[in-house]
N, C-alpha and C. Protein backbone atom coordinates (compact mmCIF):
# COMPACT_ATOMS: atom_id res chain seq x y z
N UNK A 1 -15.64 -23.13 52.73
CA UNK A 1 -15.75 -22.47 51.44
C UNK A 1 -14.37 -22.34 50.78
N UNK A 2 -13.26 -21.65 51.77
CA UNK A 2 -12.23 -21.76 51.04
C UNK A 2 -11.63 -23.08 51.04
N UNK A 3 -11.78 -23.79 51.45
CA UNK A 3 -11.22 -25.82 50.66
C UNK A 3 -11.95 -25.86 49.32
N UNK A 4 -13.09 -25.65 49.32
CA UNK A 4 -13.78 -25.77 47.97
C UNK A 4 -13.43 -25.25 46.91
N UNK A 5 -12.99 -24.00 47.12
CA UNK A 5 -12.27 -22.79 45.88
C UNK A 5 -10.77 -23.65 45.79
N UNK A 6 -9.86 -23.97 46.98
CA UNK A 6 -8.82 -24.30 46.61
C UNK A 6 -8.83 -25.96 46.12
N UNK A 7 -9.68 -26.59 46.03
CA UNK A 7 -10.04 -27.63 45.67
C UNK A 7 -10.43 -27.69 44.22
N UNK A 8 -10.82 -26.62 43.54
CA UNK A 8 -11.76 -26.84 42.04
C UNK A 8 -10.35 -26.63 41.24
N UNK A 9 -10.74 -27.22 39.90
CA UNK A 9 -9.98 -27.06 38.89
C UNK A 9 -9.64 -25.86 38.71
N UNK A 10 -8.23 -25.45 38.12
CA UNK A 10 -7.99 -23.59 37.96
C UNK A 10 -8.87 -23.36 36.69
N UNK A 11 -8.80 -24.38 35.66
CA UNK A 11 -9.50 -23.51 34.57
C UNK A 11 -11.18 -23.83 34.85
N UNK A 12 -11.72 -24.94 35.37
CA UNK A 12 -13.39 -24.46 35.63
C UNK A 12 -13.13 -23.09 36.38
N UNK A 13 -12.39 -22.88 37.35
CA UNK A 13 -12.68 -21.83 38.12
C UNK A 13 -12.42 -20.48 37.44
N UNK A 14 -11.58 -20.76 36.49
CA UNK A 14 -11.87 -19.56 35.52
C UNK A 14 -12.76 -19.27 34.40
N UNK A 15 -12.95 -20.30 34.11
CA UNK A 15 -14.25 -19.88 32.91
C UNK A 15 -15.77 -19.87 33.60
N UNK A 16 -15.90 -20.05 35.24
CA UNK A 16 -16.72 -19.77 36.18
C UNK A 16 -16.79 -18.30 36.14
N UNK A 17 -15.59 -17.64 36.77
CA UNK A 17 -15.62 -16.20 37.02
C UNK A 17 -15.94 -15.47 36.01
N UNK A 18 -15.05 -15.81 34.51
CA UNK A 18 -15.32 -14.93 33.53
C UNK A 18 -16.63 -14.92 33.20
N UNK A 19 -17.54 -16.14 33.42
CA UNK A 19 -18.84 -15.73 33.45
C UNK A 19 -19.66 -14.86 34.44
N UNK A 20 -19.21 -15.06 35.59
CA UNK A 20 -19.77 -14.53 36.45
C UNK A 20 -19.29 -12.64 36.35
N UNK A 21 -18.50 -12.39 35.53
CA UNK A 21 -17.69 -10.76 35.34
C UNK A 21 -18.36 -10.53 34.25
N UNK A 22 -18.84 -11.43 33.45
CA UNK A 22 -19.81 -11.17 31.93
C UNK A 22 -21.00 -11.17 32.77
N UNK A 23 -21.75 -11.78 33.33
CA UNK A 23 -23.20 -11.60 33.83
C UNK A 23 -23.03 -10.04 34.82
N UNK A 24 -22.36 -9.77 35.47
CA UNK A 24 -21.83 -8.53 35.71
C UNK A 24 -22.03 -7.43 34.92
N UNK A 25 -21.55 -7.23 34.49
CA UNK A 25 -21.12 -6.74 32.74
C UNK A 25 -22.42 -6.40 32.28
N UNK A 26 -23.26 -7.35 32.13
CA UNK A 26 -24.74 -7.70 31.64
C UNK A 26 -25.56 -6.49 32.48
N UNK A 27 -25.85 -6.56 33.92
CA UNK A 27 -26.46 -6.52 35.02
C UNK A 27 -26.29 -4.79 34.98
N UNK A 28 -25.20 -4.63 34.97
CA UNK A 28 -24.49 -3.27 35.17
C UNK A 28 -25.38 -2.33 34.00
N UNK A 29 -25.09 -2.63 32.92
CA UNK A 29 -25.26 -2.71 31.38
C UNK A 29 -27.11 -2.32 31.58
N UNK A 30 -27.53 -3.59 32.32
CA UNK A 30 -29.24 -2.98 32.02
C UNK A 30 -29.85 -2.00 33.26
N UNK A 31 -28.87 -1.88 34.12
CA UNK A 31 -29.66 -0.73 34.98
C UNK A 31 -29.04 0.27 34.55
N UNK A 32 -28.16 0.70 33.87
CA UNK A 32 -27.08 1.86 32.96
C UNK A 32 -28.75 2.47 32.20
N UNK A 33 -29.14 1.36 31.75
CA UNK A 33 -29.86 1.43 30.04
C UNK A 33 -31.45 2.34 30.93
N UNK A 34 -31.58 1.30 31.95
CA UNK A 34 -32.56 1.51 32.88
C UNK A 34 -32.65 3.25 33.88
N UNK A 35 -31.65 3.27 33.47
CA UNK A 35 -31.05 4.79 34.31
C UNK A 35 -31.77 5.62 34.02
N UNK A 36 -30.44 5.75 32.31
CA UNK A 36 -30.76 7.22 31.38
C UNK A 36 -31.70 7.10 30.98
N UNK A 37 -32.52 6.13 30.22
CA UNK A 37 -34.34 6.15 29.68
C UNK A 37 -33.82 6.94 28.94
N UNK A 38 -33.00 6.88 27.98
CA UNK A 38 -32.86 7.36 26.44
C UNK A 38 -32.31 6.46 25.92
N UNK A 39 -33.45 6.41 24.48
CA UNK A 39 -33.26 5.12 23.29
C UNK A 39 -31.86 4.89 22.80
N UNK A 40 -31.28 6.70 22.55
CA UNK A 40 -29.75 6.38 22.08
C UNK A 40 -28.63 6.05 22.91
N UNK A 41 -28.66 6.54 24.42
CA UNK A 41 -27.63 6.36 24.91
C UNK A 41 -27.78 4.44 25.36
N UNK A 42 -29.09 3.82 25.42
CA UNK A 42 -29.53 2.26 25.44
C UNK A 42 -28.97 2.28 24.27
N UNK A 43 -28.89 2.35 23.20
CA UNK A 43 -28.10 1.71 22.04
C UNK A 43 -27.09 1.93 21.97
N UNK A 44 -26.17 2.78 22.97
CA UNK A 44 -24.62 2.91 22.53
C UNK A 44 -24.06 1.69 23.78
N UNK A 45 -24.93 1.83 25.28
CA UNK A 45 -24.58 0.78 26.01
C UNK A 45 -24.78 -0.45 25.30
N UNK A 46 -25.82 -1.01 24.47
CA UNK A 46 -25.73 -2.32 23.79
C UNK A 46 -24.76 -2.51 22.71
N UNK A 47 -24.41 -1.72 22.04
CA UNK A 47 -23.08 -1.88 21.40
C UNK A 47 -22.11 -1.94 22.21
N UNK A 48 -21.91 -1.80 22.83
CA UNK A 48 -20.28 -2.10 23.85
C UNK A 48 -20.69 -3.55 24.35
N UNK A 49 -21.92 -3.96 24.44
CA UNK A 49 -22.42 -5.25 25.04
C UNK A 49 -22.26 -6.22 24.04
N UNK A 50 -22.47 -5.90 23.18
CA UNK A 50 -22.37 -6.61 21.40
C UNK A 50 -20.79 -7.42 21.72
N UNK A 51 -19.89 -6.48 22.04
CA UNK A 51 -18.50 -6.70 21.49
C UNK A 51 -17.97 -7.34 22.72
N UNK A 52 -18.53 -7.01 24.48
CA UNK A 52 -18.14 -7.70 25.33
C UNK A 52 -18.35 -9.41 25.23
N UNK A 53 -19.56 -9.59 25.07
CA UNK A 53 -20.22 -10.78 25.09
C UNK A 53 -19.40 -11.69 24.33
N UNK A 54 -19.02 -11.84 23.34
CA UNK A 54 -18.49 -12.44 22.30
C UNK A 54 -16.60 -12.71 23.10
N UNK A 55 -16.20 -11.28 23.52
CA UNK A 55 -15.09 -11.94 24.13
C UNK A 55 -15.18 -12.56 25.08
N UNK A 56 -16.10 -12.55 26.18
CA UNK A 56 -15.98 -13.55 27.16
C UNK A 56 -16.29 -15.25 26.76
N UNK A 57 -17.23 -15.10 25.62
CA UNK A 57 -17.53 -16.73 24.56
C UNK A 57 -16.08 -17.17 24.55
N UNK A 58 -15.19 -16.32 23.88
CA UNK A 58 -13.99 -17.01 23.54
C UNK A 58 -12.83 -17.39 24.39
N UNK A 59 -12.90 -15.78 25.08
CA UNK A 59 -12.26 -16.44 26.17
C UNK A 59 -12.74 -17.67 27.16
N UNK A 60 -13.64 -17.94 27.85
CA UNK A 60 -13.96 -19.24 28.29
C UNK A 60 -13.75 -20.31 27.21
N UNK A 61 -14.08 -20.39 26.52
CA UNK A 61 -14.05 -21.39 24.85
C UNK A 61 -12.15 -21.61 25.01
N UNK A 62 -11.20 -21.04 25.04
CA UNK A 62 -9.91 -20.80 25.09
C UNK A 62 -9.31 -21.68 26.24
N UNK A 63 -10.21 -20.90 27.27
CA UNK A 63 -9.36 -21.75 28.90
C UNK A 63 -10.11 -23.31 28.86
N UNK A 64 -11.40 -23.69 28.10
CA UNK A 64 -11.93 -24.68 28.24
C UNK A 64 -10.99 -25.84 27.64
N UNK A 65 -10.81 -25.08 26.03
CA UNK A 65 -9.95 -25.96 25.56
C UNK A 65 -8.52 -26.58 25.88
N UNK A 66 -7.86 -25.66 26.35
CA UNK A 66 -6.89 -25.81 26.83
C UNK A 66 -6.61 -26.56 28.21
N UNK A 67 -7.66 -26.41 29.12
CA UNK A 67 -7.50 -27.06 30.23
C UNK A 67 -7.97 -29.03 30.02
N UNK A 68 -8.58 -29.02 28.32
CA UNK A 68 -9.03 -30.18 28.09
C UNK A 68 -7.76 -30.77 27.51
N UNK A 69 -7.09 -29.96 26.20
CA UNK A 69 -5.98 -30.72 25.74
C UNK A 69 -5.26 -31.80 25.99
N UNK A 70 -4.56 -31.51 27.41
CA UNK A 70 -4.28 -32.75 28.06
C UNK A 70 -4.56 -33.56 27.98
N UNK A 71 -6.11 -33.87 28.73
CA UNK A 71 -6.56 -34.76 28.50
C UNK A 71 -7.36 -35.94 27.54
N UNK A 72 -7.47 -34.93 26.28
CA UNK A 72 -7.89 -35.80 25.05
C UNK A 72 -6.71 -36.47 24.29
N UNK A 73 -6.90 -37.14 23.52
CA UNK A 73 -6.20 -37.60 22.38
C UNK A 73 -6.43 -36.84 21.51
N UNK A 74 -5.24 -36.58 20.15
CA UNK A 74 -5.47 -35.64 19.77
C UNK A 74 -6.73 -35.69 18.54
N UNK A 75 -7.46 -36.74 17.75
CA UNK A 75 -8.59 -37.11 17.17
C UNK A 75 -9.19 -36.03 17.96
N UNK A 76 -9.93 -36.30 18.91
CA UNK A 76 -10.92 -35.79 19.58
C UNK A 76 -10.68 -33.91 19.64
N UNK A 77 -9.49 -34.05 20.13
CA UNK A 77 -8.55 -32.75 20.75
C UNK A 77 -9.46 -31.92 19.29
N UNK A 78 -9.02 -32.02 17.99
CA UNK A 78 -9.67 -31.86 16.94
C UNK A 78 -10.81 -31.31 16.42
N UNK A 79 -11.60 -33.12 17.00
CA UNK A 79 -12.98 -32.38 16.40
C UNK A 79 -13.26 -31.36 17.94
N UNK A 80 -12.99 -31.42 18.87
CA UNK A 80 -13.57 -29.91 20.14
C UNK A 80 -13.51 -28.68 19.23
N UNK A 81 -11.95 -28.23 19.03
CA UNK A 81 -11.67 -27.30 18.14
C UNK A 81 -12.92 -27.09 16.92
N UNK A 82 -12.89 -27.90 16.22
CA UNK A 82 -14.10 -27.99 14.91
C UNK A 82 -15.32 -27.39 15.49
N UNK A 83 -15.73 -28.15 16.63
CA UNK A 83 -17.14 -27.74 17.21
C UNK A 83 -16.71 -26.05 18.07
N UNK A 84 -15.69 -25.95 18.14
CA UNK A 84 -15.98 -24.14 18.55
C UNK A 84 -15.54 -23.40 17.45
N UNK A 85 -15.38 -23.91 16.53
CA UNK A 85 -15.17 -22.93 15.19
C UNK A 85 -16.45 -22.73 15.22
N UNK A 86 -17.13 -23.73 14.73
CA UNK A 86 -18.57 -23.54 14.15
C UNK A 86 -19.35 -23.12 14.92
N UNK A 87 -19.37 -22.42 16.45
CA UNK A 87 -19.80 -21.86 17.06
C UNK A 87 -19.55 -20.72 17.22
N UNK A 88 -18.25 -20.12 16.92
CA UNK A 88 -17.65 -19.30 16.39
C UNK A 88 -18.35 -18.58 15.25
N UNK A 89 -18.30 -18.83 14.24
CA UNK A 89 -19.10 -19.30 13.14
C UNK A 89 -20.14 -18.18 12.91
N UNK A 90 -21.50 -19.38 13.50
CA UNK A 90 -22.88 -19.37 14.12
C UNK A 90 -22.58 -17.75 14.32
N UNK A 91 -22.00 -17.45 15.71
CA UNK A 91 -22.35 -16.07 16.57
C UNK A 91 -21.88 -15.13 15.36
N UNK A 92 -20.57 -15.13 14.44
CA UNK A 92 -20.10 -13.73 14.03
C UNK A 92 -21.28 -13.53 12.63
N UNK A 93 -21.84 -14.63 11.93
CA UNK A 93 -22.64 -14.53 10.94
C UNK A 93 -23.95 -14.29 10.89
């Protein structure tokens, strides 16, 4: 197991975890909601969920790109960027 971890790319292995700390996040979040069994204090935990979610999008979106840079030319390098604006976009509108 540990050859495998020290074997993977650093940035898959980080935009792995940050998902896996957002599904966390998530998990935590609905037995919280599941707890108290009150409508308002479930709507103040989903607002903090609102604003987590979105940073972990970017952050993975961030380490993705960057760990790609390298390897594209910059044409391409480009349109990636383009396609996470507009995903970007999409989520804040």
């Amino acid at each position: 197991m540990k050859e495998w971890i020290e074997s993977m790319d650093r940035a898959v292995l980080s935009m792995g975890m940050l998902r896996v700390l957002g599904g966390s996040v998530e998990l935590i979040a609905a037995f919280t909601i599941l707890y108290f069994n009150d409508i308002k204090k479930a709507l103040a935990v989903n607002s903090i969920l609102a604003t987590i979610g979105p940073i972990i999008l970017i952050s993975t979106m961030a380490i993705g790109i960057i760990g790609v840079a390298s390897k594209l030319d910059p044409i391409r390098l480009v349109l990636v960027v383009c396609g996470v604006f507009l995903i970007l976009l999409a989520v804040f509108k």
